[in-house]
Structure formats: structure tokens, C-alpha cells
Protein backbone atom coordinates (compact mmCIF):
# COMPACT_ATOMS: atom_id res chain seq x y z
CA UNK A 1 41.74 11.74 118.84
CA UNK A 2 39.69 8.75 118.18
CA UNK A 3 36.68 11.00 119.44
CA UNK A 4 37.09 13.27 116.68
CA UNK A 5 38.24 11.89 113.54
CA UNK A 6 35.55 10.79 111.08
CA UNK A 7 35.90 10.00 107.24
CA UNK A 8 33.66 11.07 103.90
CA UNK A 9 32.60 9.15 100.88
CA UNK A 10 30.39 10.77 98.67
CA UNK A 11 28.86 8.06 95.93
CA UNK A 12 28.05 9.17 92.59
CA UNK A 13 25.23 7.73 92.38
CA UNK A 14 22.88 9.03 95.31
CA UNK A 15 25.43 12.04 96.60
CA UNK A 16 24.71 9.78 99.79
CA UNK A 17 27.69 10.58 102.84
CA UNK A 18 29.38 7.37 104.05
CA UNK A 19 31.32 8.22 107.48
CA UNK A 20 32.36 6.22 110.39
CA UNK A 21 32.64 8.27 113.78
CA UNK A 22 34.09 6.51 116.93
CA UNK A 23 30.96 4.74 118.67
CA UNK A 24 29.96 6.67 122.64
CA UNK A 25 28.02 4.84 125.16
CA UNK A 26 25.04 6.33 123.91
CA UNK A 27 24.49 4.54 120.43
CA UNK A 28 24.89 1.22 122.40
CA UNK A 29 21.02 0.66 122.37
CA UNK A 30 20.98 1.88 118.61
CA UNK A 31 23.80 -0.33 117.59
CA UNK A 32 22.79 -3.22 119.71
CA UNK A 33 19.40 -2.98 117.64
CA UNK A 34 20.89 -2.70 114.38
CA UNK A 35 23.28 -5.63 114.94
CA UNK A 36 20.29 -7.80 115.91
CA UNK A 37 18.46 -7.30 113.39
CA UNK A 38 21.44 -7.74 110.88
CA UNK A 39 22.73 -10.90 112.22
CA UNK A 40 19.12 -12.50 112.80
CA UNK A 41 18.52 -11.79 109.26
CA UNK A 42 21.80 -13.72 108.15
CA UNK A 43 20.39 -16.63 111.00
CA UNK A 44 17.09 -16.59 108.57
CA UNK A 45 18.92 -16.83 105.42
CA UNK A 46 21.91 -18.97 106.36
CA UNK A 47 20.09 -21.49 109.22
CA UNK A 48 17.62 -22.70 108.31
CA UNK A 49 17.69 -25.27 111.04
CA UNK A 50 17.78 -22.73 113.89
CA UNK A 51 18.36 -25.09 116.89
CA UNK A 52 22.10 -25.27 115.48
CA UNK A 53 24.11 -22.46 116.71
CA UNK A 54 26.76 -20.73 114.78
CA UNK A 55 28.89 -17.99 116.56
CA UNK A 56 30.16 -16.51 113.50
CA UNK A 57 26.25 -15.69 112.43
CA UNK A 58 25.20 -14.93 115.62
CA UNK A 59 28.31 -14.52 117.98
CA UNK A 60 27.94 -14.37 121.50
CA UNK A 61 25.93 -11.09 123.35
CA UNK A 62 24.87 -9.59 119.58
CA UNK A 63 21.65 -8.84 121.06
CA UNK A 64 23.05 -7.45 124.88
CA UNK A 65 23.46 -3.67 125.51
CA UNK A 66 25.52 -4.13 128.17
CA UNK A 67 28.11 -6.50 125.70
CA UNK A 68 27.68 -3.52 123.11
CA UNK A 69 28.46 -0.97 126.21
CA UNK A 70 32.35 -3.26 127.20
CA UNK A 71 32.91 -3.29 123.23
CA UNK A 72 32.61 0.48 123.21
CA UNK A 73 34.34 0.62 126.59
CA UNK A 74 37.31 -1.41 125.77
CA UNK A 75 37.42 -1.96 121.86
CA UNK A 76 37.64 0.22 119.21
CA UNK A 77 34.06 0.40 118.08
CA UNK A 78 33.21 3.22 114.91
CA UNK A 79 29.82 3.53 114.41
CA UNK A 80 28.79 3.58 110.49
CA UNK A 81 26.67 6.51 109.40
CA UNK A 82 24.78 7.00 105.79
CA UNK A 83 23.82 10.32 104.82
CA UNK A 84 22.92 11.47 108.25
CA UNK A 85 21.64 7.76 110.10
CA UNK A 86 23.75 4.95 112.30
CA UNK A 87 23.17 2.25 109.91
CA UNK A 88 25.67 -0.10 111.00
CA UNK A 89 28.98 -0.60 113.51
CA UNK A 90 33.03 -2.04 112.76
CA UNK A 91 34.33 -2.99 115.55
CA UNK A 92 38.53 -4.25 115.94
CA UNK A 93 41.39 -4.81 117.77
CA UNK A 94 44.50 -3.70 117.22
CA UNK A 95 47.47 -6.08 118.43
CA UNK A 96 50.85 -3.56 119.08
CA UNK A 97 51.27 -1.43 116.30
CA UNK A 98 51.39 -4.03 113.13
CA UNK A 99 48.17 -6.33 113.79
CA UNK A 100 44.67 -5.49 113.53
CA UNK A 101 41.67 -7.60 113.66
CA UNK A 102 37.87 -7.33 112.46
CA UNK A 103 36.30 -8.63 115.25
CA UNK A 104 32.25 -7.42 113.68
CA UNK A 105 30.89 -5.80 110.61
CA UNK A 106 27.54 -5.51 110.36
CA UNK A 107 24.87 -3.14 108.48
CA UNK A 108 21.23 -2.72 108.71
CA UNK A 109 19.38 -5.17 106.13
CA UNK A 110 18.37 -2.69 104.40
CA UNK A 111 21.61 -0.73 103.95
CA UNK A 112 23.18 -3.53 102.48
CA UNK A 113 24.18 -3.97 98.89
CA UNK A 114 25.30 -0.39 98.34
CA UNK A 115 28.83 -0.44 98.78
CA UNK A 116 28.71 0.37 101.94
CA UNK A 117 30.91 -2.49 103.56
CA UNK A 118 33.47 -2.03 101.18
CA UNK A 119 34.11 1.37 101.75
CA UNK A 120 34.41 1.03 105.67
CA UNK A 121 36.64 -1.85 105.37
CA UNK A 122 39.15 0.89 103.62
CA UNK A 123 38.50 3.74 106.04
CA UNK A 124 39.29 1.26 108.25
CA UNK A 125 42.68 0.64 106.20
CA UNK A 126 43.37 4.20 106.25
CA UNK A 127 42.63 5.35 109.61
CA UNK A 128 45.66 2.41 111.17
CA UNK A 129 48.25 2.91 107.80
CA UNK A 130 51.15 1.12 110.05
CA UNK A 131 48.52 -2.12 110.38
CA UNK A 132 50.28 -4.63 108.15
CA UNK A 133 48.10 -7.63 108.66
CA UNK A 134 44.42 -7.53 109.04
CA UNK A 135 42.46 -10.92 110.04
CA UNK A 136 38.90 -11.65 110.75
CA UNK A 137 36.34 -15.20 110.96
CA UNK A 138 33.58 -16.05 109.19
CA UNK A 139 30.65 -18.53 109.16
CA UNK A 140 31.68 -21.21 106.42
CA UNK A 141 28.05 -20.65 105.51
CA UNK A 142 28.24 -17.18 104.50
CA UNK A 143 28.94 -17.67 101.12
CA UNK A 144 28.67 -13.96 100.20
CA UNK A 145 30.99 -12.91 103.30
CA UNK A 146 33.19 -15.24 100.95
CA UNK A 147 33.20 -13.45 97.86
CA UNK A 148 32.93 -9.96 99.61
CA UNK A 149 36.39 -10.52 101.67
CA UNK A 150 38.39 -12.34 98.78
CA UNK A 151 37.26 -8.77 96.72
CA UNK A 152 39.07 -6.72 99.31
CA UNK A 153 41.90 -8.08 99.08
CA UNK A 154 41.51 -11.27 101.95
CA UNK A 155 42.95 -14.62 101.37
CA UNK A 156 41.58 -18.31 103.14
CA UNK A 157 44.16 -19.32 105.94
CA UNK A 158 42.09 -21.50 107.35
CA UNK A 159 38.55 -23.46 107.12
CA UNK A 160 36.50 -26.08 108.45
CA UNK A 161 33.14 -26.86 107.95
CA UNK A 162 31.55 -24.27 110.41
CA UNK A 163 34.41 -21.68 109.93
CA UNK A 164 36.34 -19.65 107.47
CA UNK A 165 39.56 -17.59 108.85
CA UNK A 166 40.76 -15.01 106.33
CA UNK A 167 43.76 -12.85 106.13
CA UNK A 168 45.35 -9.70 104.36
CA UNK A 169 48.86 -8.36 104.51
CA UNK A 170 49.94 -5.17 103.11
CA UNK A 171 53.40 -5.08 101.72
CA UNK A 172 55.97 -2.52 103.09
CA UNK A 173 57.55 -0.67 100.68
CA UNK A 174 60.38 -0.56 103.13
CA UNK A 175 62.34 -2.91 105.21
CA UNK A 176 61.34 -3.01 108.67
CA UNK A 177 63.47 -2.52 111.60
CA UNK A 178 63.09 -5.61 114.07
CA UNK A 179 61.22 -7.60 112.03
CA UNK A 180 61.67 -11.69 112.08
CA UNK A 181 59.50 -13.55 109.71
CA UNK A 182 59.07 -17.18 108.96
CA UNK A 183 61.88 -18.37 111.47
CA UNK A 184 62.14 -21.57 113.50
CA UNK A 185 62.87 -20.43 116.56
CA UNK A 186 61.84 -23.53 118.56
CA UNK A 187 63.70 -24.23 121.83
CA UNK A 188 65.67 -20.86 121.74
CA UNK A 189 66.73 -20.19 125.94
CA UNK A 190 66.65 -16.26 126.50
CA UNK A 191 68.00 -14.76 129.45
CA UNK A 192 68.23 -11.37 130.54
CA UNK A 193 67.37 -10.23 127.22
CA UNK A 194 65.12 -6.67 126.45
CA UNK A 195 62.37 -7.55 124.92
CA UNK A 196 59.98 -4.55 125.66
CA UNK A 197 57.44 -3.15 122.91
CA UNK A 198 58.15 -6.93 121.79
CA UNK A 199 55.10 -8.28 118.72
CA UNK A 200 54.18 -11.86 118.44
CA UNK A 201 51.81 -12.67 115.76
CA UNK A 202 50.95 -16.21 114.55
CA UNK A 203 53.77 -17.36 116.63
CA UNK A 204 53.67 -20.99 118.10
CA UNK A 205 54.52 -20.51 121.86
CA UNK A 206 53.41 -24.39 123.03
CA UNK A 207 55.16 -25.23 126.01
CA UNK A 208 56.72 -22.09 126.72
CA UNK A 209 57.88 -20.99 130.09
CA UNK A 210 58.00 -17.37 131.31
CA UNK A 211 59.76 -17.39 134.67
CA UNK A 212 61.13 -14.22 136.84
CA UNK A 213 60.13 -11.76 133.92
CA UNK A 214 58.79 -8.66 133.85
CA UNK A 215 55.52 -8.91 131.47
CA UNK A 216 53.87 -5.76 132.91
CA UNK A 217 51.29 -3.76 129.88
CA UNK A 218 51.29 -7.02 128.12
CA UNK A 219 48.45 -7.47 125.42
CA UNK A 220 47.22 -10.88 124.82
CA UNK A 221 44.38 -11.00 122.11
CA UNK A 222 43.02 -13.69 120.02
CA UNK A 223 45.28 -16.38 121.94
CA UNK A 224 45.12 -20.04 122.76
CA UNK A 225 46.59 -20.69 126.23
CA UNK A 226 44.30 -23.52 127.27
CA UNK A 227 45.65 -26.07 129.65
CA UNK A 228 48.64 -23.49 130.92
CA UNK A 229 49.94 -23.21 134.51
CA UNK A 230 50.02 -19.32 135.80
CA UNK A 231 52.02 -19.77 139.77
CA UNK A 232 53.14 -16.77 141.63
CA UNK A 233 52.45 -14.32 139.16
CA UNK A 234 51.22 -10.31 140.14
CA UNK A 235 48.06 -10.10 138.05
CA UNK A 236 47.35 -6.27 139.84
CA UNK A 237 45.19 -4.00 137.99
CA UNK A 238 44.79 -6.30 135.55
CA UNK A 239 41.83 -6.66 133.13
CA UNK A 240 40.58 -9.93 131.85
CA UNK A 241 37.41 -9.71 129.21
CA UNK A 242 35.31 -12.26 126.41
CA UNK A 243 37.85 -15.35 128.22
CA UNK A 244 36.50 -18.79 128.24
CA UNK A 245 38.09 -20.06 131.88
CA UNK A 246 35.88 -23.11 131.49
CA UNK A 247 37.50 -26.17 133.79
CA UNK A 248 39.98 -23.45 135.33
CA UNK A 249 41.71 -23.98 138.71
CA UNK A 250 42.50 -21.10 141.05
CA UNK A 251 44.18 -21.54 144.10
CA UNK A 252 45.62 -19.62 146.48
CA UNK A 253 44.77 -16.39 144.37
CA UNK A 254 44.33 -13.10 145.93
CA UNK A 255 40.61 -11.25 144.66
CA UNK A 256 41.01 -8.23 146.75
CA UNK A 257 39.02 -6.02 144.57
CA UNK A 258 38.28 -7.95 141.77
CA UNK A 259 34.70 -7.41 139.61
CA UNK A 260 32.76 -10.04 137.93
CA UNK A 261 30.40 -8.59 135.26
CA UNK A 262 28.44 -10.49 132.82
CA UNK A 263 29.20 -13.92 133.40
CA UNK A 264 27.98 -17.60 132.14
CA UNK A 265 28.58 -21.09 132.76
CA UNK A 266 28.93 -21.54 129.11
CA UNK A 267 26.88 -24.35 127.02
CA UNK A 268 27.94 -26.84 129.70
CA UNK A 269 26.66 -25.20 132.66
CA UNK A 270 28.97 -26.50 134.66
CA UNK A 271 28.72 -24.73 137.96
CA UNK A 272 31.94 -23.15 139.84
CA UNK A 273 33.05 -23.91 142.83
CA UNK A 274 34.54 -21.79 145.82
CA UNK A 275 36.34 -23.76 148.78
CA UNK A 276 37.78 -22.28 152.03
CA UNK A 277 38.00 -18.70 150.07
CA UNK A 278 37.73 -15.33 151.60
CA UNK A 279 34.73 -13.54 150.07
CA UNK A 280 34.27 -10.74 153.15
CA UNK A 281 32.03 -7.91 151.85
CA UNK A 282 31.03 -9.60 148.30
CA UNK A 283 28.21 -8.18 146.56
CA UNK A 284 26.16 -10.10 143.78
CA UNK A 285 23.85 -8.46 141.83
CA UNK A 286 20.98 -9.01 139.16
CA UNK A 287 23.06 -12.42 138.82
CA UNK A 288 21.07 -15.87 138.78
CA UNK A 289 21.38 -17.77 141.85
CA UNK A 290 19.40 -20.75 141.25
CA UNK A 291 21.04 -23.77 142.73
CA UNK A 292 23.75 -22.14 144.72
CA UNK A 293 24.69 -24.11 148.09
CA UNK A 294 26.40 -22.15 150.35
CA UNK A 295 27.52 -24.55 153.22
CA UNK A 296 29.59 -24.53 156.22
CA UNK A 297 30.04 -20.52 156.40
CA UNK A 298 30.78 -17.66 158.21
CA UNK A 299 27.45 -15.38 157.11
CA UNK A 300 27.85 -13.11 159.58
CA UNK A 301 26.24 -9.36 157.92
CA UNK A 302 25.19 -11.50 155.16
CA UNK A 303 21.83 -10.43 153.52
CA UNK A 304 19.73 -10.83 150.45
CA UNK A 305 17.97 -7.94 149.30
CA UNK A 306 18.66 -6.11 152.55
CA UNK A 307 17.10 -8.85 154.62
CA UNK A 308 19.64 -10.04 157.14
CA UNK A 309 20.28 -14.06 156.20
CA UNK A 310 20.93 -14.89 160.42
CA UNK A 311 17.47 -13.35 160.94
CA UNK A 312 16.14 -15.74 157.88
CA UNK A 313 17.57 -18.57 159.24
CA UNK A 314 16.26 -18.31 162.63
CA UNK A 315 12.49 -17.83 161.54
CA UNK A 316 13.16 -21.17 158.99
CA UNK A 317 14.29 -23.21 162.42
CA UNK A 318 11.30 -21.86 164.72
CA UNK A 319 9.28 -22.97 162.01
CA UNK A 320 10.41 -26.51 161.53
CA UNK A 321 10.37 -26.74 165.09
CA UNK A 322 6.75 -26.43 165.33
């Protein structure tokens, strides 16, 4: 459905058509261009000292294809059209049925100022009428983000010196079945309870254990669970995407089958580490290398770039023997 649908606005002044159609592989170059050029030109405006980073002006892969390609893949991603051109993308994440989030906006520099935004934010509204909260960050620099969100109907929840979270909730004109709001809730036991088709949203979960449970199709999004403890759990067929596992610890884990695609090390660089693992059959590709020790190893059928490694090896020792 999401395929087909597609929305009209037809401005008074310039007859112009404002539409958002449902993004395809591809417009990822075309988007990924637009969104570079939109977000360097905030970068211009809004840092002027350009060796400090801010994610919310520039977040992280604005200028890959291949980021643009998973955010088309596995988000919902409309591409914004004006008249008859792409001129900009929305993409966000909807949490369960209630909870949505803007995860990007952006428009072409020179498509901005018309309205544009404003009118895709409601489409937006329209196209998800049982979203009741919307939320969405922005660079604490961005002083006209500011003024554009608080117009449409977003309120501060949050803000530090780098970073302004905002909010908007949409009052039900009707009660709502299942619904527990503003509760504390805090060291509740549950035990053999249902809890399927279950929504948590801004719900403190610290030190929360989830033991013999069956958690299967669950959607975690926009979540803190740094420094928790996962043991014995069937992560099958899972999929794991934009996660910072920086510092993470995995032991004993079966990878039988698992991909890796479009990885860092993060601004630390800090390199990982595989002991006593079974990695029969890996493949690595257009991946940087630099550094890597590989000690202590079964190679056997190894090879880089169809060269076999055992063969490398024994040239290197003939040679040093000379």
C-alpha cells in the first residue's frame, strides 16, 4: 500500500503540486544528493567552526548511498516531490501503532521557504491518523528548526547545549482501551502474564529483568540499553541496524549466518577483538583492513583476493630465508 499512496497540495500562489510518494531504491543516489547538499548548507550557516561535529546538522551517513539504500530498505522513507521534481525526503519510524518518530526532513536549498516542510509534516500526520505522539531531535543551533517545529504544533521536552528534543501529542477524542499513562509502576513482579502487542513509550525500564519470556517480533527503537546483560537468549533471524555496540562483550554467541554491512569503529577507533571464535567460510569485503593481526590460526582455504594466504606465506619464509 505504501507503494501506492501519494498525497496533493496545490498552493495558491504558484498552482505548484506538493506530493510525497514512498521512496524505491532507485532515488537513493538522488536523495542522497539532495540531503547533502541540504545539510552541508545548514553546516555553512550554523558551523562556522567546521572541525566541531554536530549529528543533528550533519547526522551520521547523510552523504552514503548505501545508508540512504538500508533507510529505504528498512524505514519508512517518502520521497518529497514539487510540481513534478524530488526536491527533498521524510524519513520515520513508527513504534507499534501509537508512536511515530521524525528521524530526517530535509529539502533542497533552494526549495526551502515555500511551505513546503510544513505541509509534509501534515501529510505525514494524515497518512498514520492512529499516531498519537510524534517526536524528533534537533541541533540546539538550528534556531529556525526552533520556530518551525513549535509552529506545528511541537513542544521542548528536552535540551542541552548541542541538542533540542521536541514532542507533539494529539488528543483522542476517545478513551483508549489499554492505555496506562503517568503511572509508577516501579518494582511491579509479573508472572505468567499476556503481554503480546504490548507499547512502551517513554517508559523507565532501568534494571529490569526479562527471564524465560517469550519476546519474539519485538521492536526496540530509539532505546537506551547501555551497560545490559543479554545470557541465553535466541536472537534467530534477528535484525540489528544504526546500534552503537561500542565496548560490547560477546561470548559464547552463535554467528552462523550472520552479515556485517557498513560498519565503523566509531570516533574512538577502538579496534574489536575476536578470541578462540569460529569464523569457517567468512567473507570480508571492500572493508578496511589496515592493522588487523590475525595470529595463532587455522587459515586453511584462506585467501585474499583469490590468492591462497598458505601459498603467501610460504614465498614470505623462502624469502627471509635467503
Amino acid at each position: 500500500m505504501l507503494n501506492r499512496i501519494y498525497f496533493y497540495l496545490v498552493t495558491r500562489e504558484n498552482k505548484k503540486v506538493i506530493k510525497i510518494e514512498k521512496a524505491v531504491i532507485s532515488d537513493a543516489e538522488k536523495l542522497t544528493e539532495i540531503m547533502k547538499a541540504a545539510f552541508d548548507e545548514e553546516a555553512r550557516r550554523w558551523l562556522p567552526n567546521q572541525e566541531i561535529p554536530d549529528y543533528n546538522i550533519q547526522p551520521p551517513g547523510y552523504s552514503s548511498v548505501e545508508m540512504t539504500k538500508y533507510m529505504i530498505e528498512e524505514l519508512i522513507y517518502f520521497k518529497i516531490i514539487y510540481d513534478s521534481d524530488i526536491v527533498g525526503g521524510i524519513i520515520v519510524s513508527i513504534t507499534g501503532m501509537s508512536f511515530g518518530r521524525i528521524d530526517r526532513i530535509f529539502l533542497a536549498p533552494d526549495f526551502q521557504g515555500k511551505k513546503i516542510g510544513s505541509r509534509v509534516i501534515e501529510l505525514i500526520e494524515e497518512e498514520f491518523p492512529a499516531v498519537r505522539t510524534w517526536d524528533l531531535e534537533t541541533s540546539s543551533r538550528q534556531v529556525n528548526n526552533h520556530h518551525f517545529y513549535e509552529k506545528m504544533g511541537y513542544r521542548t521536552t528536552f535540551k542541552t547545549t548541542d541538542e533540542y528534543c521536541y514532542i507533539k501529542r494529539k488528543e483522542s477524542s476517545t478513551a483508549i482501551e489499554g492505555l496506562t499513562k503517568n503511572q509508577d509502576l516501579g518494582n511491579a513482579q509479573y508472572e505468567n502474564c499476556n503481554m503480546s502487542h504490548t507499547e512502551f513509550y517513554q517508559v523507565n525500564a532501568e534494571d529490569s529483568s526479562f527471564s524465560n519470556s517469550n519476546l519474539m517480533k519485538t521492536h526496540f527503537s530509539n532505546c537506551n540499553l547501555g551497560h545490559s546483560k543479554f545470557q541465553n537468549i535466541n536472537f534467530r533471524h534477528s535484525f540489528f541496524a544504526d546500534l552503537n555496540l561500542s565496548y560490547s562483550k560477546m561470548r559464547l554467541v552463535t554467528l552462523a549466518g550472520v552479515r556485517f554491512l557498513d560498519t565503523n569503529l566509531g570516533d574512538d577507533k577502538e579496534p574489536i577483538s575476536f578470541e578462540r571464535c569460529e569464523l569457517q567460510g567468512t567473507t570480508i569485503k571492500n572493508s578496511s583492513l589496515r592493522n588487523m593481526q590475525i595470529e595463532n590460526c587455522d587459515i586453511t582455504g584462506m585467501t585474499i583476493d583469490s590468492i591462497p594466504v598458505e601459498k603467501l606465506l610460504e614465498v614470505y619464509y623462502q624469502e627471509i630465508k635467503k
